[in-house]
N, C-alpha and C. Protein backbone atom coordinates (compact mmCIF):
# COMPACT_ATOMS: atom_id res chain seq x y z
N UNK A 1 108.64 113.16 104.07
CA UNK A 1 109.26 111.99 103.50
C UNK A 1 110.74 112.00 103.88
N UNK A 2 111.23 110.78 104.03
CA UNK A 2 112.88 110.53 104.69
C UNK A 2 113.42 110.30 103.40
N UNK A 3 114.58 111.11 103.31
CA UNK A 3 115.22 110.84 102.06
C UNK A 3 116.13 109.42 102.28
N UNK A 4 116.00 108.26 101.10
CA UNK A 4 116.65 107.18 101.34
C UNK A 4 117.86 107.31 101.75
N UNK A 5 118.89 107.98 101.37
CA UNK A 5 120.24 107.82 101.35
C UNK A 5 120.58 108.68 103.07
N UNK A 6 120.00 109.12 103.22
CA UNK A 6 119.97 109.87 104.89
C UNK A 6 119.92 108.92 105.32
N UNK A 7 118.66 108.11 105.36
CA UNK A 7 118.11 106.83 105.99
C UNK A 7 119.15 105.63 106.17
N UNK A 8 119.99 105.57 104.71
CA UNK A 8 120.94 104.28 104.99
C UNK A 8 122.16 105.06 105.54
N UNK A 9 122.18 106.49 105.75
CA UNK A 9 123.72 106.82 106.29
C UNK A 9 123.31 106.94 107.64
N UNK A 10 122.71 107.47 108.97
CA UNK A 10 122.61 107.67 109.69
C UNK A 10 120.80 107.08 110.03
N UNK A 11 120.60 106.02 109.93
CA UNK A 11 119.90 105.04 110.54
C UNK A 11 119.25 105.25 111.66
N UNK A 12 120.12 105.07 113.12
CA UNK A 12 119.81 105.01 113.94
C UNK A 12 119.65 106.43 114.50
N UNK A 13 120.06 107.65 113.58
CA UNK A 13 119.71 109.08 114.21
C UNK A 13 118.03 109.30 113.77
N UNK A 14 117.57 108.68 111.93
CA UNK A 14 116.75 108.59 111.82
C UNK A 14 115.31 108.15 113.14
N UNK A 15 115.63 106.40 113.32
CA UNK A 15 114.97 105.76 114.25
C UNK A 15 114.60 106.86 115.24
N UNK A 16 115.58 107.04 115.94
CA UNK A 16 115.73 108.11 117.18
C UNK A 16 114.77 109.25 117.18
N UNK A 17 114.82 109.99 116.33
CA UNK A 17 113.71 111.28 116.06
C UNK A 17 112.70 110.65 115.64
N UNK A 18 112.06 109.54 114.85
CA UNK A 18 111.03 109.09 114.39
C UNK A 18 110.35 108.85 115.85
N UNK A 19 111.14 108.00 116.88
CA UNK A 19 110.80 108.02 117.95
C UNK A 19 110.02 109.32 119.35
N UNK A 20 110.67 110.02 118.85
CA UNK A 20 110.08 111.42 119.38
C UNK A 20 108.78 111.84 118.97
N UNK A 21 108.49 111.65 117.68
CA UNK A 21 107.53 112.11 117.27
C UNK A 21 106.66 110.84 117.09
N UNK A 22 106.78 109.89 118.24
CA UNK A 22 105.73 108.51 118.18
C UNK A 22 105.78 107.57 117.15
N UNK A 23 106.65 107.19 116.65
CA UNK A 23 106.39 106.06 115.51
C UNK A 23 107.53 105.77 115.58
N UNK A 24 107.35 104.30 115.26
CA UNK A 24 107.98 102.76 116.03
C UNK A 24 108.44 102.84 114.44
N UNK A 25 110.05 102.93 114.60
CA UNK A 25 110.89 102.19 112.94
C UNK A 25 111.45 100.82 112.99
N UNK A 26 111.31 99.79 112.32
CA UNK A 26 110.97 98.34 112.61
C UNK A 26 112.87 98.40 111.42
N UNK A 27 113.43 98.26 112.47
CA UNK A 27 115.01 98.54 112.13
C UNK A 27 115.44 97.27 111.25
N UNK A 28 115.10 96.08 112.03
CA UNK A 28 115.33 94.94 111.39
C UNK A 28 114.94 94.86 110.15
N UNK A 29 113.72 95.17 110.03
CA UNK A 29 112.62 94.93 108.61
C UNK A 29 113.75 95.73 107.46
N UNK A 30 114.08 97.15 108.01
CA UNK A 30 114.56 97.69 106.77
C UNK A 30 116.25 97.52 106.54
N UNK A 31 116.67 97.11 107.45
CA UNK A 31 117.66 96.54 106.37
C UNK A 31 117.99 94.86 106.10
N UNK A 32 116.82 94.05 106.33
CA UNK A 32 116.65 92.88 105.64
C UNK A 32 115.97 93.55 104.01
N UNK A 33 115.11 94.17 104.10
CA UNK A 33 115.03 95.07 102.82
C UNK A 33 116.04 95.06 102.41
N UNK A 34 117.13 96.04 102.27
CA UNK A 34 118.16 97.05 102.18
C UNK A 34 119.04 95.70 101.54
N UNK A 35 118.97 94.75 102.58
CA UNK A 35 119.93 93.69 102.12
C UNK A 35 119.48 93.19 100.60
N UNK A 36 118.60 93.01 100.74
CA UNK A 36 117.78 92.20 99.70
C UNK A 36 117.91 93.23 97.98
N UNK A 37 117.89 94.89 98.47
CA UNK A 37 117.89 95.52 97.24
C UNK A 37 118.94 95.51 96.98
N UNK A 38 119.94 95.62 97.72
CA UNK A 38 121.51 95.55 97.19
C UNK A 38 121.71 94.42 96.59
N UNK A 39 121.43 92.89 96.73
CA UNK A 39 121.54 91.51 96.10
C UNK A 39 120.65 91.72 94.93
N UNK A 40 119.45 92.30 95.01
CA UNK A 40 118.89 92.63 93.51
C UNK A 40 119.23 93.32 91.99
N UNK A 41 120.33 94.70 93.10
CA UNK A 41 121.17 95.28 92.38
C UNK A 41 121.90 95.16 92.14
N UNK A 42 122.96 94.19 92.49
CA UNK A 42 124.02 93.65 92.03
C UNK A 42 123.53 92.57 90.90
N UNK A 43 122.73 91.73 91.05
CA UNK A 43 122.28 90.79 90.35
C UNK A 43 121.64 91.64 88.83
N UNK A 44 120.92 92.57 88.71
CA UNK A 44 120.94 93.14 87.78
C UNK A 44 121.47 93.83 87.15
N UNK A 45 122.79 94.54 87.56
CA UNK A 45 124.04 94.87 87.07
C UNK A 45 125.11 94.12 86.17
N UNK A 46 124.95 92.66 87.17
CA UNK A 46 125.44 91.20 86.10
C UNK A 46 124.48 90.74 85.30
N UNK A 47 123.66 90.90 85.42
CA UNK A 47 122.57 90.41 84.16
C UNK A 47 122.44 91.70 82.96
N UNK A 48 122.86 92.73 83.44
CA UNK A 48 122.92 94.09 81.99
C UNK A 48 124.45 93.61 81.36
N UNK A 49 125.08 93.47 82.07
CA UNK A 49 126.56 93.38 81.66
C UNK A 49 126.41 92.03 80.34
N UNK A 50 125.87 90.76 81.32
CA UNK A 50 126.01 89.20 80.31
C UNK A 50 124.87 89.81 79.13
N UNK A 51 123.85 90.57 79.51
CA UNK A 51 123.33 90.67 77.97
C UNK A 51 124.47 91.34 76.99
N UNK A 52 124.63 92.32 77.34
CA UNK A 52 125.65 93.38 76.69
C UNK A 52 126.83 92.43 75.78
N UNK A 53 127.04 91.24 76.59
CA UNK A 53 128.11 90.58 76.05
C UNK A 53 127.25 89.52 75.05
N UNK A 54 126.35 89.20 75.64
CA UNK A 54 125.59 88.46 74.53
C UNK A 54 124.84 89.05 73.34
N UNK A 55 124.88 90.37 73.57
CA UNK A 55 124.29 90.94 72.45
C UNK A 55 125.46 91.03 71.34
N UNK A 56 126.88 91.03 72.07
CA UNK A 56 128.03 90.88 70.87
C UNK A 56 128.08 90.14 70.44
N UNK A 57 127.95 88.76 71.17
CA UNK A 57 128.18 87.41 70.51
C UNK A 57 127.46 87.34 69.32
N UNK A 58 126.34 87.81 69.66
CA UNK A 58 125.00 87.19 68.19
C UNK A 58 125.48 88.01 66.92
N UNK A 59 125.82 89.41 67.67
CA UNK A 59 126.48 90.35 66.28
C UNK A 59 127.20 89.59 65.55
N UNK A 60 128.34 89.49 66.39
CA UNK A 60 129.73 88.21 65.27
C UNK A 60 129.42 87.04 64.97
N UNK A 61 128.14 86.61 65.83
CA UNK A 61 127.89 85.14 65.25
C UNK A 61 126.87 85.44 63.71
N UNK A 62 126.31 86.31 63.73
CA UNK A 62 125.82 86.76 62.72
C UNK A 62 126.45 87.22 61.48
N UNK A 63 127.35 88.33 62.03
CA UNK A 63 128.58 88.40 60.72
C UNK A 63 129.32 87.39 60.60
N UNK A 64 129.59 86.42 60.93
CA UNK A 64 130.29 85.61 60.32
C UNK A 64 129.48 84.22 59.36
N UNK A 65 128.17 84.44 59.76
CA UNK A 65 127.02 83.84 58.84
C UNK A 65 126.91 82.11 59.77
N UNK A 66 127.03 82.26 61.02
CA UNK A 66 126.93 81.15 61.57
C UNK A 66 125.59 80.90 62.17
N UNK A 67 125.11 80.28 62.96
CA UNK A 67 123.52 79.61 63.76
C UNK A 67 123.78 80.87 65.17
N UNK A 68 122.92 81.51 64.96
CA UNK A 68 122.96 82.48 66.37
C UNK A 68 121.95 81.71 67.09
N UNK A 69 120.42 81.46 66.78
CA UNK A 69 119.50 80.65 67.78
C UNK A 69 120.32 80.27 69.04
N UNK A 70 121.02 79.57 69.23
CA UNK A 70 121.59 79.51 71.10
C UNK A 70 121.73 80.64 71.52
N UNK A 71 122.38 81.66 70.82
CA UNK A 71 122.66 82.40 71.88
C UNK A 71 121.84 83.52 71.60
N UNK A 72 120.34 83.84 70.77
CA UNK A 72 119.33 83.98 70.88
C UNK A 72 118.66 84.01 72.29
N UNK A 73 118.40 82.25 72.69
CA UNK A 73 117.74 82.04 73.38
C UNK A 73 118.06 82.13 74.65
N UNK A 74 119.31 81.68 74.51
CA UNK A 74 120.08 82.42 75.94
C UNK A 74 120.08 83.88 76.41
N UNK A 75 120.04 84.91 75.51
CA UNK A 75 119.64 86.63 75.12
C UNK A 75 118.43 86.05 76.43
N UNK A 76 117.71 85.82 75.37
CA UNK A 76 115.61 85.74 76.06
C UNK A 76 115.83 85.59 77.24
N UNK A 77 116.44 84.32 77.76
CA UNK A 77 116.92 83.75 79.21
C UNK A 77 117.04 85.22 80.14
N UNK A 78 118.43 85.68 79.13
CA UNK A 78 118.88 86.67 80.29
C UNK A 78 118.05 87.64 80.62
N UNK A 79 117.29 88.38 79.09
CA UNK A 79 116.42 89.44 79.58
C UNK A 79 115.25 89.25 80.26
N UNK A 80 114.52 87.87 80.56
CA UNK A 80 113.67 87.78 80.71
C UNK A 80 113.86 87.92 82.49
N UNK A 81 115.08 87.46 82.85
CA UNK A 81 115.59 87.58 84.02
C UNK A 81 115.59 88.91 84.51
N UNK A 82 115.81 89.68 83.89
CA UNK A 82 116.37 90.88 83.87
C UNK A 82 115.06 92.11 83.97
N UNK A 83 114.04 91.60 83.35
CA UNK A 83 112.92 92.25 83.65
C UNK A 83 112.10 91.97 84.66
N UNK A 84 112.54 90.90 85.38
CA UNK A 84 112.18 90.38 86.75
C UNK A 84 112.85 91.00 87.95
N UNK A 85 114.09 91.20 87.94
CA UNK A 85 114.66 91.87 88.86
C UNK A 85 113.94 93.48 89.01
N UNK A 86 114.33 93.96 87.96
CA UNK A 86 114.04 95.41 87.64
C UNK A 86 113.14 95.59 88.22
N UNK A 87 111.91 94.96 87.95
CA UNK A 87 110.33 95.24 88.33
C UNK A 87 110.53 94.76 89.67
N UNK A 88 110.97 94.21 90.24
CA UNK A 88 111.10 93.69 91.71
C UNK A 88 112.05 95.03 92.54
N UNK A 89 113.00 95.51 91.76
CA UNK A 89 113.55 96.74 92.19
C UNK A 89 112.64 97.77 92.57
């Protein structure tokens, strides 16, 4: 097994020896991947963060005895987002 982080530091030394030992590394494929997990991971990094902040809001909207439901449902919104990425991670 190729350890990932070898794989994204030295790439093309990878390719190269994979090559020796007969098997074709489809270079393009993996870092249109690569691209794609980094935009996933960033995107779920901002979606932990806006819950985090929305989980304060409801706190104070709660202590202060006001209507949390919006930002309830907006919560749901985010996590529901958020368990989509993840699992796609």
């Amino acid at each position: 097994m190729i350890d990932t982080q070898l794989l994204r530091s030295d790439l093309d030394d990878i390719a190269a020896r994979l090559a020796t030992r007969g098997h074709r590394f489809e270079r393009d494929a993996f870092l249109s991947l690569e691209n794609e997990r980094k935009g996933l991971q960033a995107r779920t990094q901002a979606l932990q963060a806006a819950r985090n902040v929305q989980a304060k809001n409801i706190g104070q909207a709660k202590g202060k005895g006001e209507d949390a439901a919006p930002l309830m449902a907006e919560a749901a919104r985010i996590n529901a987002e958020l368990e989509a990425h993840e699992s796609k991670l």
